[in-house]
Protein backbone atom coordinates (compact mmCIF):
# COMPACT_ATOMS: atom_id res chain seq x y z
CA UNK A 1 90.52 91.54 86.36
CA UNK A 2 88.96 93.73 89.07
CA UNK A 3 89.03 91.78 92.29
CA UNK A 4 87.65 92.36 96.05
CA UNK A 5 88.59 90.40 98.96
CA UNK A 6 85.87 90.54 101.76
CA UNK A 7 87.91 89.55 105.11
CA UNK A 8 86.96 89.17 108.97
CA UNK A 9 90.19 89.63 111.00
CA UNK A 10 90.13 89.23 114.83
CA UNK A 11 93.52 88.97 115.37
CA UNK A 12 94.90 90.69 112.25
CA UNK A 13 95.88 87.33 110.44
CA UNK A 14 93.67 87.47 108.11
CA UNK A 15 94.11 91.47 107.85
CA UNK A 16 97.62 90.71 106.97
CA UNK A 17 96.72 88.28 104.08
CA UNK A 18 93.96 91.11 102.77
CA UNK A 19 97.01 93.20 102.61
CA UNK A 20 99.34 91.07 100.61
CA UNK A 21 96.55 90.50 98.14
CA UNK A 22 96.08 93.99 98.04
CA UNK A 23 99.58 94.36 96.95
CA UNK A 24 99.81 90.86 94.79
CA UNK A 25 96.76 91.04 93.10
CA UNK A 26 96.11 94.95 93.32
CA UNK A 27 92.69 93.63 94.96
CA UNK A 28 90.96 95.85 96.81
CA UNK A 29 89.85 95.04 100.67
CA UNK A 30 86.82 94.93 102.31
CA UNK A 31 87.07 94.37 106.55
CA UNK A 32 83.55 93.00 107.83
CA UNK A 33 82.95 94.46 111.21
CA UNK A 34 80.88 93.00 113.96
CA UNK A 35 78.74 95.42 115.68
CA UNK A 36 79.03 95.44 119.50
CA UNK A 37 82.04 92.96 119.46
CA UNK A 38 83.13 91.74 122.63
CA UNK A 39 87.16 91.43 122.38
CA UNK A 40 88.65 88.69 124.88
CA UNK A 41 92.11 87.57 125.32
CA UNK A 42 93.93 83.81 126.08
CA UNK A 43 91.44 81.14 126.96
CA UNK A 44 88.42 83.16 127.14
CA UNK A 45 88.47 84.18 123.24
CA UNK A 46 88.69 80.66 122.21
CA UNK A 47 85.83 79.87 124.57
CA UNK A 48 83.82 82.90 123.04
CA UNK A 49 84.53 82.19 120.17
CA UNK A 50 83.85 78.27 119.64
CA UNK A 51 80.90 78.99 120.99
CA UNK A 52 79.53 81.30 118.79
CA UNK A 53 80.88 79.23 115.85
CA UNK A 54 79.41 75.58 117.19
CA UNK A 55 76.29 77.87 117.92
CA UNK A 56 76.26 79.25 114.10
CA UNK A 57 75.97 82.64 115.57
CA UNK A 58 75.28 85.22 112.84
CA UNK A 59 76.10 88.57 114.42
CA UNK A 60 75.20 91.83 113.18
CA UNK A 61 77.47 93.25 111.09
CA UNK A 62 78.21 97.26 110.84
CA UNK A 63 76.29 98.51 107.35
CA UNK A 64 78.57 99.15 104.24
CA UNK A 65 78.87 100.37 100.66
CA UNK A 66 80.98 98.23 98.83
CA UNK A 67 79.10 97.67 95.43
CA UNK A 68 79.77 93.69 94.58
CA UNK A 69 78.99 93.97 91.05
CA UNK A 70 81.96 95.75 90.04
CA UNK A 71 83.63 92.95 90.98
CA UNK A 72 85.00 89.81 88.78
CA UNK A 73 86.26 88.02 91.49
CA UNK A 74 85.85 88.15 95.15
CA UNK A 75 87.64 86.55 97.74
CA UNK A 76 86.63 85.73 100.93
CA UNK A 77 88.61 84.92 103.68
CA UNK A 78 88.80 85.08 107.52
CA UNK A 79 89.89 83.12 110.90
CA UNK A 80 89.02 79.30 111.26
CA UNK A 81 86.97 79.43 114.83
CA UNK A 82 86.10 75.35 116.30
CA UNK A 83 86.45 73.88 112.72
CA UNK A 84 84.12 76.18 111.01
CA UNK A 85 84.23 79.69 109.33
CA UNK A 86 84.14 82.88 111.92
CA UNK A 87 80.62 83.40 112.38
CA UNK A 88 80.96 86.96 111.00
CA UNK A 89 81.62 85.17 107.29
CA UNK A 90 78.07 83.56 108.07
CA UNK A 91 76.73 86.59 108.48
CA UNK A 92 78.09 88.28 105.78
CA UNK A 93 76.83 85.04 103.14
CA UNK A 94 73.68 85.16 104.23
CA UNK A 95 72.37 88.98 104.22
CA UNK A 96 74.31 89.27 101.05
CA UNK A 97 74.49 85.57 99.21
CA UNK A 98 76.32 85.59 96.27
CA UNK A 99 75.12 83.87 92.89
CA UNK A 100 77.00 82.70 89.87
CA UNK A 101 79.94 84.69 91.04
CA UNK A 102 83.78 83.99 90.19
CA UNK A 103 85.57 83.48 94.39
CA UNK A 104 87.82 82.13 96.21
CA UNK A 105 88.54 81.19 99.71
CA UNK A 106 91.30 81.52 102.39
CA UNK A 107 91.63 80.43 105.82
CA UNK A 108 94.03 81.76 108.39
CA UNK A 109 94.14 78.52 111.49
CA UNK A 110 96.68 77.42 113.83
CA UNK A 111 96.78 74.29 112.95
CA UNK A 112 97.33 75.07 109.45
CA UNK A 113 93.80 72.28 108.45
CA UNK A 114 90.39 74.31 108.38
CA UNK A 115 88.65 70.98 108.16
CA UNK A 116 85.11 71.59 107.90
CA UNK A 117 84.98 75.59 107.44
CA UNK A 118 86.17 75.29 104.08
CA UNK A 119 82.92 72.37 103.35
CA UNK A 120 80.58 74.84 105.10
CA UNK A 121 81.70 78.28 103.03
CA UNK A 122 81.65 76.05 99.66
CA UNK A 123 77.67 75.34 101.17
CA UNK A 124 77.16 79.15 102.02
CA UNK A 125 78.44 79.66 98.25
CA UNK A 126 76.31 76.72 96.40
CA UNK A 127 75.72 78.32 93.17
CA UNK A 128 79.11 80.42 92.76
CA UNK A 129 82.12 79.08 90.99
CA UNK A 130 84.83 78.94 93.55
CA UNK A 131 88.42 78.91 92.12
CA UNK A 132 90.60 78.28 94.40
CA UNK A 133 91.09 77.79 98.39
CA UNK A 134 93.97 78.77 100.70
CA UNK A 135 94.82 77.70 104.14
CA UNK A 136 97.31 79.88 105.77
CA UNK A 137 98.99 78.73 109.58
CA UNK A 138 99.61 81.57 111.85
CA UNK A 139 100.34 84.13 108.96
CA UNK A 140 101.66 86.91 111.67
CA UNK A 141 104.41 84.17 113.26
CA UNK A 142 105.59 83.08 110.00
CA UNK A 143 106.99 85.78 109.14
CA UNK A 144 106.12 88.59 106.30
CA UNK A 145 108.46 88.05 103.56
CA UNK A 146 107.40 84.06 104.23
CA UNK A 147 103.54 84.63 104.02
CA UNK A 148 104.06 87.46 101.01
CA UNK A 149 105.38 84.70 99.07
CA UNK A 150 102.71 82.09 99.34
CA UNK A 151 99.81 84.86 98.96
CA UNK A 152 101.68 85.17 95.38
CA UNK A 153 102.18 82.15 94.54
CA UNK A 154 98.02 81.90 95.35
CA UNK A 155 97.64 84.78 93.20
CA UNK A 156 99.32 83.09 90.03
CA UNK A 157 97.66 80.19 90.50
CA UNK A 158 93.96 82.25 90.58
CA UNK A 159 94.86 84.46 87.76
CA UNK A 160 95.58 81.82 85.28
């Protein structure tokens, strides 16, 4: 099965989990990239950022090339930002929507609960068959060997 997971990363969480799939599922990886992205640090990032996720911000995102038809499945995945999806997954759904295409999701969140952002990608994806959903807490403080371990067990469970 040929398989592409499409991944925002801020903080390299979900970078790391696009990298164990990589290896786990020998998926390949596609990073979204916001154009003109503003990086902030401590408070102010969480600020900037639940605000442009309560505001369903849809930023520009830099062009690509990645042909999604080759694919069988695609994952998506990316940071949890206020409760709902990092407004560059938005983006992403809604220039290119997907239809009656094989995915699945994953989250990276402190709290280890994405709540509502995994109700509002299912919406985003209406029309897709989505196979399976993944919340990961604080991937890059768990450890490698620890994460690298529950990406595979994901994998087994999405390739059966």
């Amino acid at each position: 099965m040929k398989i592409l997971t499409i991944y925002y990363s801020y903080d390299g969480n979900s970078a790391l989990i696009a990298e164990l799939l990589k290896m786990s599922a020998n998926a390949d990886t596609f990073r979204l990239e916001v154009e003109n992205e503003k990086r902030h640090k401590g408070f102010l990032k969480y600020l900037f950022g639940g605000l442009q996720a309560v505001g369903r911000k849809k930023p520009a995102l830099k062009p690509f090339t990645v042909n999604l038809d080759e694919y069988e499945l695609i994952i998506i995945g990316g940071p949890v930002w206020a409760g709902s999806p990092a407004p560059a997954l938005a983006s992403f759904l809604t220039k290119y929507p997907l239809k009656s295409r094989k995915t699945a999701l994953f989250f990276c969140c402190a709290s280890g609960d994405a709540g509502k952002a995994l109700e509002q990608m299912r919406a985003l994806l209406r029309g897709n068959m989505v196979t399976g959903e993944k919340v990961f807490q604080n991937p890059l403080n768990s450890g490698k060997n620890a994460t690298a371990e529950k990406v595979g067990a994901w994998v087994k469970e999405l390739l059966k």
